[in-house]
C-alpha atoms as a PDB file:
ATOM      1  CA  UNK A   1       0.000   0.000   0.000  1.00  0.00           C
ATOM      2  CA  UNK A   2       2.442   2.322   0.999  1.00  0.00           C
ATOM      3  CA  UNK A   3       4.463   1.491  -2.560  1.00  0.00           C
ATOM      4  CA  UNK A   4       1.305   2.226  -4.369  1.00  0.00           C
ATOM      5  CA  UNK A   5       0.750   5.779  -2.360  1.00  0.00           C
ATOM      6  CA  UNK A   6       4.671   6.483  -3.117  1.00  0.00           C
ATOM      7  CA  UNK A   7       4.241   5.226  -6.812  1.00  0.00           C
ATOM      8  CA  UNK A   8       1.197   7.721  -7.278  1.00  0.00           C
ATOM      9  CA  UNK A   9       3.283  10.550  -5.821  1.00  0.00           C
ATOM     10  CA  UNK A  10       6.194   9.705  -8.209  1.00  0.00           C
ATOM     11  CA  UNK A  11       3.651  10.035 -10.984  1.00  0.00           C
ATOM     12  CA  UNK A  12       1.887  13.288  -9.763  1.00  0.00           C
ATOM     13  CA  UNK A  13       5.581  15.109  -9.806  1.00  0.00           C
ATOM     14  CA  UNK A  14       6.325  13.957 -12.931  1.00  0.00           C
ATOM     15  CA  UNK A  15       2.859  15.115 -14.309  1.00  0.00           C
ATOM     16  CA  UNK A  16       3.818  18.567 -12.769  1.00  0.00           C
ATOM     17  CA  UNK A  17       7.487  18.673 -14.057  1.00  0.00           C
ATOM     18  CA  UNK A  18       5.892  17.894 -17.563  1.00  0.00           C
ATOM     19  CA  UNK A  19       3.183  20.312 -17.156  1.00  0.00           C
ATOM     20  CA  UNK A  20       5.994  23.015 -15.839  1.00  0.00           C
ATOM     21  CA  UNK A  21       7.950  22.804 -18.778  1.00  0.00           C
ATOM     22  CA  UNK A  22       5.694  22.704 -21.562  1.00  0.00           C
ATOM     23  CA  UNK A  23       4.609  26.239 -19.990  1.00  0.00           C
ATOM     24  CA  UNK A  24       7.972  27.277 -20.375  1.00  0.00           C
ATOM     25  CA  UNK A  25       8.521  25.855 -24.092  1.00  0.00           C
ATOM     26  CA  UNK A  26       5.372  28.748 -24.634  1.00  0.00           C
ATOM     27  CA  UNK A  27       6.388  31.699 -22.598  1.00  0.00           C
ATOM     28  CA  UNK A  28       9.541  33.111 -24.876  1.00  0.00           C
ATOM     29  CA  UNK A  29       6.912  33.283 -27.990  1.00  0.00           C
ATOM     30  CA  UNK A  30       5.378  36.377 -26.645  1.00  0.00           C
ATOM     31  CA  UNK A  31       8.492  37.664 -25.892  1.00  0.00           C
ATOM     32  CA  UNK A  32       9.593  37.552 -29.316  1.00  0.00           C
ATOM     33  CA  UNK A  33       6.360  39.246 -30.495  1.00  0.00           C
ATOM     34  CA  UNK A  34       7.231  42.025 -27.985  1.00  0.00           C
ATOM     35  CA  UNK A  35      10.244  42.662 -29.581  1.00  0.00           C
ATOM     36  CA  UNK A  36       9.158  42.475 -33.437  1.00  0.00           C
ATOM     37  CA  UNK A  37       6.073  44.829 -32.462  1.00  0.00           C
ATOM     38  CA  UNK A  38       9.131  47.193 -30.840  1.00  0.00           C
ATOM     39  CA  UNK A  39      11.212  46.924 -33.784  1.00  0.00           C
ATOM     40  CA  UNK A  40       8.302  47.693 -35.928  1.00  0.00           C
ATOM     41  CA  UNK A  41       7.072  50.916 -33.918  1.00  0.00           C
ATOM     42  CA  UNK A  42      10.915  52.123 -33.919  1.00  0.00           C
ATOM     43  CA  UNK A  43      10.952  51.871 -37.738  1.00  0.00           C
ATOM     44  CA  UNK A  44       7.432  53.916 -37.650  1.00  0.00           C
ATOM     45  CA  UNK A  45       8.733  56.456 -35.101  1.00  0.00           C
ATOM     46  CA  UNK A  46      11.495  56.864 -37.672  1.00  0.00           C
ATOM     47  CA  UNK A  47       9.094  57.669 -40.465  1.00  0.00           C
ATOM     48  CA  UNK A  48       7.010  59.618 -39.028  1.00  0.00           C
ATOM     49  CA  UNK A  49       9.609  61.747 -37.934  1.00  0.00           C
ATOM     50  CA  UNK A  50      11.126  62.160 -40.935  1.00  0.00           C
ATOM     51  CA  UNK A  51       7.658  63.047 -41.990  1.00  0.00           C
ATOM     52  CA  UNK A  52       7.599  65.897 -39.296  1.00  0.00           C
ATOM     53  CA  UNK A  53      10.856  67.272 -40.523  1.00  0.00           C
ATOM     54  CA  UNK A  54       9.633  67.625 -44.044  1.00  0.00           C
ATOM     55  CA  UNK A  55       6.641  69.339 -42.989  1.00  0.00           C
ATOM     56  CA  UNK A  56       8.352  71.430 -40.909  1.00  0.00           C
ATOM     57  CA  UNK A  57      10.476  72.479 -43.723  1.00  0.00           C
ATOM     58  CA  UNK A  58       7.498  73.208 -45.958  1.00  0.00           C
ATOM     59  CA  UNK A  59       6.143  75.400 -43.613  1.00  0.00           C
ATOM     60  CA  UNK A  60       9.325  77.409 -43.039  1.00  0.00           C
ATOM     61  CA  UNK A  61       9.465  78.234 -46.850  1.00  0.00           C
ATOM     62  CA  UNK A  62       9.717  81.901 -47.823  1.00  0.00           C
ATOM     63  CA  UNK A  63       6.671  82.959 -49.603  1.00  0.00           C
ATOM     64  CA  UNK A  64       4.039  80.006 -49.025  1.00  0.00           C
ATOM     65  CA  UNK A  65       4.221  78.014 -45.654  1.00  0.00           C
ATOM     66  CA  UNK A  66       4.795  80.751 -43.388  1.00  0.00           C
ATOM     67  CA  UNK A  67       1.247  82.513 -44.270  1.00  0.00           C
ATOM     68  CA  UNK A  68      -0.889  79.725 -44.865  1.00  0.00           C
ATOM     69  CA  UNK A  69       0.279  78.056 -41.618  1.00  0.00           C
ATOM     70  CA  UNK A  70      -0.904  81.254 -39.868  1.00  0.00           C
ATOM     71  CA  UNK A  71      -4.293  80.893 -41.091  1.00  0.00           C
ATOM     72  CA  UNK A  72      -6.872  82.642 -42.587  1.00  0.00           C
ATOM     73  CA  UNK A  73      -7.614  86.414 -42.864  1.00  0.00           C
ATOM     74  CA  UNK A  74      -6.364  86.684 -39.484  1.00  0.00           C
ATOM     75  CA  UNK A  75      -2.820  86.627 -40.102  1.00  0.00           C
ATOM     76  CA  UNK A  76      -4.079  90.206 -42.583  1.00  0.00           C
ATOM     77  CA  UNK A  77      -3.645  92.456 -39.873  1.00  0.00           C
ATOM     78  CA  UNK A  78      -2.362  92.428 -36.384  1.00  0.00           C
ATOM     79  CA  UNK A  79      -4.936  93.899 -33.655  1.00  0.00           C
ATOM     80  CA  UNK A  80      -3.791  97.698 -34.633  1.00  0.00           C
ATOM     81  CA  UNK A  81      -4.631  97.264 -38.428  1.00  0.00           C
ATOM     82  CA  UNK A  82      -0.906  96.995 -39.472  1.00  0.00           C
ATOM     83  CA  UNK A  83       0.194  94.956 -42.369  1.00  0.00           C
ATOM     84  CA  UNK A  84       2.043  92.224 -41.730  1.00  0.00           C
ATOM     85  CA  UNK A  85       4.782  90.811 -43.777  1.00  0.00           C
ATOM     86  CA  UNK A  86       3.039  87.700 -44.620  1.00  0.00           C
ATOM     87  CA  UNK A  87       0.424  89.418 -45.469  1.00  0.00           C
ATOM     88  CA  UNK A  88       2.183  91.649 -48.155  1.00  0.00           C
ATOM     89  CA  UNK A  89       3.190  91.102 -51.713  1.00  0.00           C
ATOM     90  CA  UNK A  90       6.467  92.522 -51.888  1.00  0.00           C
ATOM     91  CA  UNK A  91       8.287  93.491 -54.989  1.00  0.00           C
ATOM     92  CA  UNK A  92      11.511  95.931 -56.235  1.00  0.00           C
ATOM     93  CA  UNK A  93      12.525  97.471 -59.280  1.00  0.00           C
ATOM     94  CA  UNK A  94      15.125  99.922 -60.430  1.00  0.00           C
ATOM     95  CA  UNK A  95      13.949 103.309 -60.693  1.00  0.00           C
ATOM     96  CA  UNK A  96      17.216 105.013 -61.885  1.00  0.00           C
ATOM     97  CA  UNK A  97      17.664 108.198 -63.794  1.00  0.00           C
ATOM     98  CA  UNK A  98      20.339 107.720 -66.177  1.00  0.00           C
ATOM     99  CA  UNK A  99      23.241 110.211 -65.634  1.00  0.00           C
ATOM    100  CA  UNK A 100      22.481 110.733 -61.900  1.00  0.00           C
ATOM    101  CA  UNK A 101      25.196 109.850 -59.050  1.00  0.00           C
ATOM    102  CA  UNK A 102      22.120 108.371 -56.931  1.00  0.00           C
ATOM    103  CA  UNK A 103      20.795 105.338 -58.111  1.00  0.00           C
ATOM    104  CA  UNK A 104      17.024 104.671 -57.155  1.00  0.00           C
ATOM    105  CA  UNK A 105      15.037 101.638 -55.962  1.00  0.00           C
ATOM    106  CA  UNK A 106      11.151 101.308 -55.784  1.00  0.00           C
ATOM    107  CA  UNK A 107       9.992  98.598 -53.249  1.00  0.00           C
ATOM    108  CA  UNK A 108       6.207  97.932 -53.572  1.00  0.00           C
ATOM    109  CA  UNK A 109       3.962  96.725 -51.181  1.00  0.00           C
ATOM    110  CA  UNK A 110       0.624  95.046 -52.257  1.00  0.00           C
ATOM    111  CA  UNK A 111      -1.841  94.046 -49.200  1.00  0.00           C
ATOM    112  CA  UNK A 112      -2.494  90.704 -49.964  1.00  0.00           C
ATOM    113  CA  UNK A 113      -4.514  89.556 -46.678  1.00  0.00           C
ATOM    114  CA  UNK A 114      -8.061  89.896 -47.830  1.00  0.00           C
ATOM    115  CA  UNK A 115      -8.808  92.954 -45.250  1.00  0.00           C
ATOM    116  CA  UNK A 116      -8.125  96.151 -44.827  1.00  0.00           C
ATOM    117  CA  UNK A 117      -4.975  96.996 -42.848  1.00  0.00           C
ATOM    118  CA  UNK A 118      -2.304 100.585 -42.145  1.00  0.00           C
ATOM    119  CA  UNK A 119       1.304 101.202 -42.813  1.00  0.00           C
ATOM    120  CA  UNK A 120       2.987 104.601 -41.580  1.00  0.00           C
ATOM    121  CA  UNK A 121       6.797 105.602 -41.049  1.00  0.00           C
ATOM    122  CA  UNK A 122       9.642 104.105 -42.658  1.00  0.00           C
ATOM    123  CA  UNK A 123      10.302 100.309 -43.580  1.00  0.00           C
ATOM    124  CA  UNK A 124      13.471  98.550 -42.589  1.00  0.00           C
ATOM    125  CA  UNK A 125      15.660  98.493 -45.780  1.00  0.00           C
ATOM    126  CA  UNK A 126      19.255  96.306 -45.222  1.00  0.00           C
ATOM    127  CA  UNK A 127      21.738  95.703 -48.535  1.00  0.00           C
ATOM    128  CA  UNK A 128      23.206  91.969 -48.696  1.00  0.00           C
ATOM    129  CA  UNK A 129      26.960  92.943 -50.009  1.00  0.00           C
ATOM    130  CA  UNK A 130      30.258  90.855 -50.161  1.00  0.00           C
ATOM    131  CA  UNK A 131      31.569  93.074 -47.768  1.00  0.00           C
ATOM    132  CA  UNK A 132      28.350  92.642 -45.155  1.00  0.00           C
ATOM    133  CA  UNK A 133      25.040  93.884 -44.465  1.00  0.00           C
ATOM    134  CA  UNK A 134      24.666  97.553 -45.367  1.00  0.00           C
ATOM    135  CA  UNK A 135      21.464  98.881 -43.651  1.00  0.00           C
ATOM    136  CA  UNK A 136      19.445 102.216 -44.943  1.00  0.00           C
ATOM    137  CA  UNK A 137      19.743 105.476 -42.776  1.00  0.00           C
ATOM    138  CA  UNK A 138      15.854 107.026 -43.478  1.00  0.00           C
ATOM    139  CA  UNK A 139      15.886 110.367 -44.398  1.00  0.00           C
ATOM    140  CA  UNK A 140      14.402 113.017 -42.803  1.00  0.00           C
ATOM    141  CA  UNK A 141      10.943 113.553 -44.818  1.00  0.00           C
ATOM    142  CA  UNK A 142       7.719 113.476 -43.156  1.00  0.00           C
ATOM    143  CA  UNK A 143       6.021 110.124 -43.310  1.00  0.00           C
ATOM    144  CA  UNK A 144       1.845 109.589 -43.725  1.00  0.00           C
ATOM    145  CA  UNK A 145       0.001 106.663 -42.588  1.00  0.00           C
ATOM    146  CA  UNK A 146      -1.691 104.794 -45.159  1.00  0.00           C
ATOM    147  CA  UNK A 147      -4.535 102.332 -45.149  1.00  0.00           C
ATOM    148  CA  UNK A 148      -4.722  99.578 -47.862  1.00  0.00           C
ATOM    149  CA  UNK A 149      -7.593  97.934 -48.933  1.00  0.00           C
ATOM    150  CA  UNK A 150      -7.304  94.627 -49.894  1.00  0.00           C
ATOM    151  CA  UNK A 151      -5.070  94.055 -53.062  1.00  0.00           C
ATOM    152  CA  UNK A 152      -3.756  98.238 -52.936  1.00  0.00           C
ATOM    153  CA  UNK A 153      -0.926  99.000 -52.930  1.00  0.00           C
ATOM    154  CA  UNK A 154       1.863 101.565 -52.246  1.00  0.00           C
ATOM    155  CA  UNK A 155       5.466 102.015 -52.607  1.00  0.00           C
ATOM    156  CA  UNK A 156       8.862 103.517 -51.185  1.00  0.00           C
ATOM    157  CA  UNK A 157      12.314 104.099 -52.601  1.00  0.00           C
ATOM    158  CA  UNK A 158      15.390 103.133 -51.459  1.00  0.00           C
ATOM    159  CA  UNK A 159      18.604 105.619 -53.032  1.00  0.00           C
ATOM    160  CA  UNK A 160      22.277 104.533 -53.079  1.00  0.00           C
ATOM    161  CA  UNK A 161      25.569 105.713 -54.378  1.00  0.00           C
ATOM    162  CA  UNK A 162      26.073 104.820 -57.906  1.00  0.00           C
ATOM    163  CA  UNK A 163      29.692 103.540 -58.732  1.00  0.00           C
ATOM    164  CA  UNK A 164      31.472 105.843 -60.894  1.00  0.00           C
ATOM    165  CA  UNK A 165      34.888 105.315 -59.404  1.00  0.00           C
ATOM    166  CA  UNK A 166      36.052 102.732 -62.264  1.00  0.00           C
ATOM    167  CA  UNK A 167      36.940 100.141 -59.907  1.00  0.00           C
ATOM    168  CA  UNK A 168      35.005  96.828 -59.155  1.00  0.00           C
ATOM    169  CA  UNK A 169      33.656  98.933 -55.640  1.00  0.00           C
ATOM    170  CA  UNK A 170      31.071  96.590 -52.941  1.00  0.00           C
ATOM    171  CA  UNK A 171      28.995  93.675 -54.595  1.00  0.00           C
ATOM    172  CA  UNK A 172      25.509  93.799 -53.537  1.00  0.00           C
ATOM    173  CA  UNK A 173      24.270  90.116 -53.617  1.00  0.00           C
ATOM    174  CA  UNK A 174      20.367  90.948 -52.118  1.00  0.00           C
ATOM    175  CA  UNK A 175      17.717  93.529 -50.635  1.00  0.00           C
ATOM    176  CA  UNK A 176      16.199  92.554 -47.087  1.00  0.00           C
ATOM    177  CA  UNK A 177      12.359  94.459 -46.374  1.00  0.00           C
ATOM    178  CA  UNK A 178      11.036  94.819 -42.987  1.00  0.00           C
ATOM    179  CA  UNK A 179       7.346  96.415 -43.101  1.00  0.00           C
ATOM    180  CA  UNK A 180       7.003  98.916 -40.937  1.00  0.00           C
ATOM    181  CA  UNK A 181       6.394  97.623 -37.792  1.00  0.00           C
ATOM    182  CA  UNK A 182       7.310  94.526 -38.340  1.00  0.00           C
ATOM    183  CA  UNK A 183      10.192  91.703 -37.363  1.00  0.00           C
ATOM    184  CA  UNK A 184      10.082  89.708 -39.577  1.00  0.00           C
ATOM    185  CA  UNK A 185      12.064  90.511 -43.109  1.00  0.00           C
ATOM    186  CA  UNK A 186      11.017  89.630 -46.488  1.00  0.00           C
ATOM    187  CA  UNK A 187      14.380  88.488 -49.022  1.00  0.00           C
ATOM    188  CA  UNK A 188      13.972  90.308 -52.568  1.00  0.00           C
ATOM    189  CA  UNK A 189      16.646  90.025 -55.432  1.00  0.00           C
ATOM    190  CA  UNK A 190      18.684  93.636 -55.639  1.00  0.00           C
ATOM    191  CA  UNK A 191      17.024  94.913 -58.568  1.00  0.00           C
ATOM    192  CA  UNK A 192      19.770  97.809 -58.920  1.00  0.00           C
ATOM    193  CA  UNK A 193      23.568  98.578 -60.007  1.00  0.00           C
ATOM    194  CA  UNK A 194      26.119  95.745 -59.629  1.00  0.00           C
ATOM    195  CA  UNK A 195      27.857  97.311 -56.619  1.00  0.00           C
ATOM    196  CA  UNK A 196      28.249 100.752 -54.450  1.00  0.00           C
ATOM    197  CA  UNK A 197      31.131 102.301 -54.686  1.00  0.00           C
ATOM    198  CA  UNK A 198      33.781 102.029 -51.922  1.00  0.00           C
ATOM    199  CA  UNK A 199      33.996 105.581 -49.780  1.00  0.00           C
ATOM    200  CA  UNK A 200      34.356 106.672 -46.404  1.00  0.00           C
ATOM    201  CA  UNK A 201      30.603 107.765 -45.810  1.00  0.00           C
ATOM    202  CA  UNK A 202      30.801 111.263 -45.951  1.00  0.00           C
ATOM    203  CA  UNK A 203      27.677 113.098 -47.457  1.00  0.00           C
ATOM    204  CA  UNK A 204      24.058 111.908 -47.937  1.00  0.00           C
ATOM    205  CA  UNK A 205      24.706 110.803 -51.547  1.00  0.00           C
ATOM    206  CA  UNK A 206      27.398 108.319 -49.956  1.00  0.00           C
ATOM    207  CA  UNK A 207      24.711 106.723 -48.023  1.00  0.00           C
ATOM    208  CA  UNK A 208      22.202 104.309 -48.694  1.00  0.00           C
ATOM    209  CA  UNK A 209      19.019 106.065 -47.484  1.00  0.00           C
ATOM    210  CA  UNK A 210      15.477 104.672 -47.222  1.00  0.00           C
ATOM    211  CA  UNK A 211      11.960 106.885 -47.996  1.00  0.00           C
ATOM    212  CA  UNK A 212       8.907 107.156 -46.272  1.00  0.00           C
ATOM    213  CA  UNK A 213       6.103 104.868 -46.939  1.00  0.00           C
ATOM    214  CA  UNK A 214       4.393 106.207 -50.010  1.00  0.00           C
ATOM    215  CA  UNK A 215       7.667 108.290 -51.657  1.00  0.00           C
ATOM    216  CA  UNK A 216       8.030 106.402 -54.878  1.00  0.00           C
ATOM    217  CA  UNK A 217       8.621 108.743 -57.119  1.00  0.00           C
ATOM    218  CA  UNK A 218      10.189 111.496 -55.158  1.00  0.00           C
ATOM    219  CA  UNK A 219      13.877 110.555 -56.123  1.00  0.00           C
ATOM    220  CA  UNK A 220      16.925 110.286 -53.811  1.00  0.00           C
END
């Protein structure tokens, strides 16, 4: 009897020891899941970040992302009624006179927002040269406050020093426009001569000087 009752218990820890390890022959599948499933989100964390970055880079283009991100007619106007830069058109020509020592630029503006908004004073005018960044000295004409309507526009000019002097003088590689107002710069080709002359600074026509809002036209 007692061999039976010992027999029995032989069997029942067998039975267990079996049961045991076919439980652990399972439990590493799972585990291996786990780690395909984390493999897999890592490689879609990875795309979709690069996804991010590419949108992000969109949005930071000049000209396109940076207003429609802003959305809508509110990025027109800020809560004065000024125009904002993204909310301009801006353009530049050369408005030289032929035979003059002061060449002349004329930098539009053209409210673009779809509402109404104001500029006044003087716009923030800086020359991209191979030597550095030249920036605009305004000049000392009285300046209006204007209100554009949607798709008006106005216009300001920007004079330099024209380069007589023969040599190869400063080359001017670009035109940076700050509305009025405003912190944000818009980046415009240099629509002008090649290059200003190189002098020490003295006198107004060795300066690059910036108009009032609305003096296109009125020469340097």
């Amino acid at each position: 009897m007692r061999a039976h009752r010992m027999t029995l218990i032989a069997l029942t820890v067998v039975a267990g020891l079996s049961l045991t390890a076919c439980n652990g022959d399972d439990t590493p599948s799972p585990a291996a899941s786990s780690s395909s499933d984390a493999t897999s989100a890592g490689a879609g964390a990875g795309e979709g970040s690069g996804e991010s970055a590419g949108a992000g880079t969109d949005t930071g283009s000049p000209g396109t992302g940076g207003k429609e991100s802003a959305g809508g007619d509110s990025d027109a106007t800020d809560r004065n009624g000024t125009c904002r830069t993204d909310a301009l058109k801006i353009t530049a020509i050369d408005n030289s006179i032929s035979g003059d020592d002061v060449g002349s630029v004329a930098v539009t503006f053209v409210n673009d927002g779809g509402r109404d908004c104001t500029l006044s004073g003087f716009a923030g005018v800086d020359l991209k040269t191979a030597a550095g960044t030249v920036s605009a000295e305004r000049t000392g004409d009285p300046a209006d406050r204007i209100t554009l309507k949607d798709g008006d526009s106005t216009a300001f000019t920007v004079s330099y020093p024209i380069n007589d002097s023969g040599g190869s003088g400063v080359r001017i590689t670009g035109l940076l426009v700050t509305p009025p107002g405003e912190t944000r710069a818009a980046t415009l080709k240099w629509p002008g001569a090649a290059s200003l002359p190189v002098t020490d600074g003295s006198g107004s026509s060795a300066k690059v000087r910036v108009h009032p809002i609305g003096s296109a036209g009125q020469g340097g």
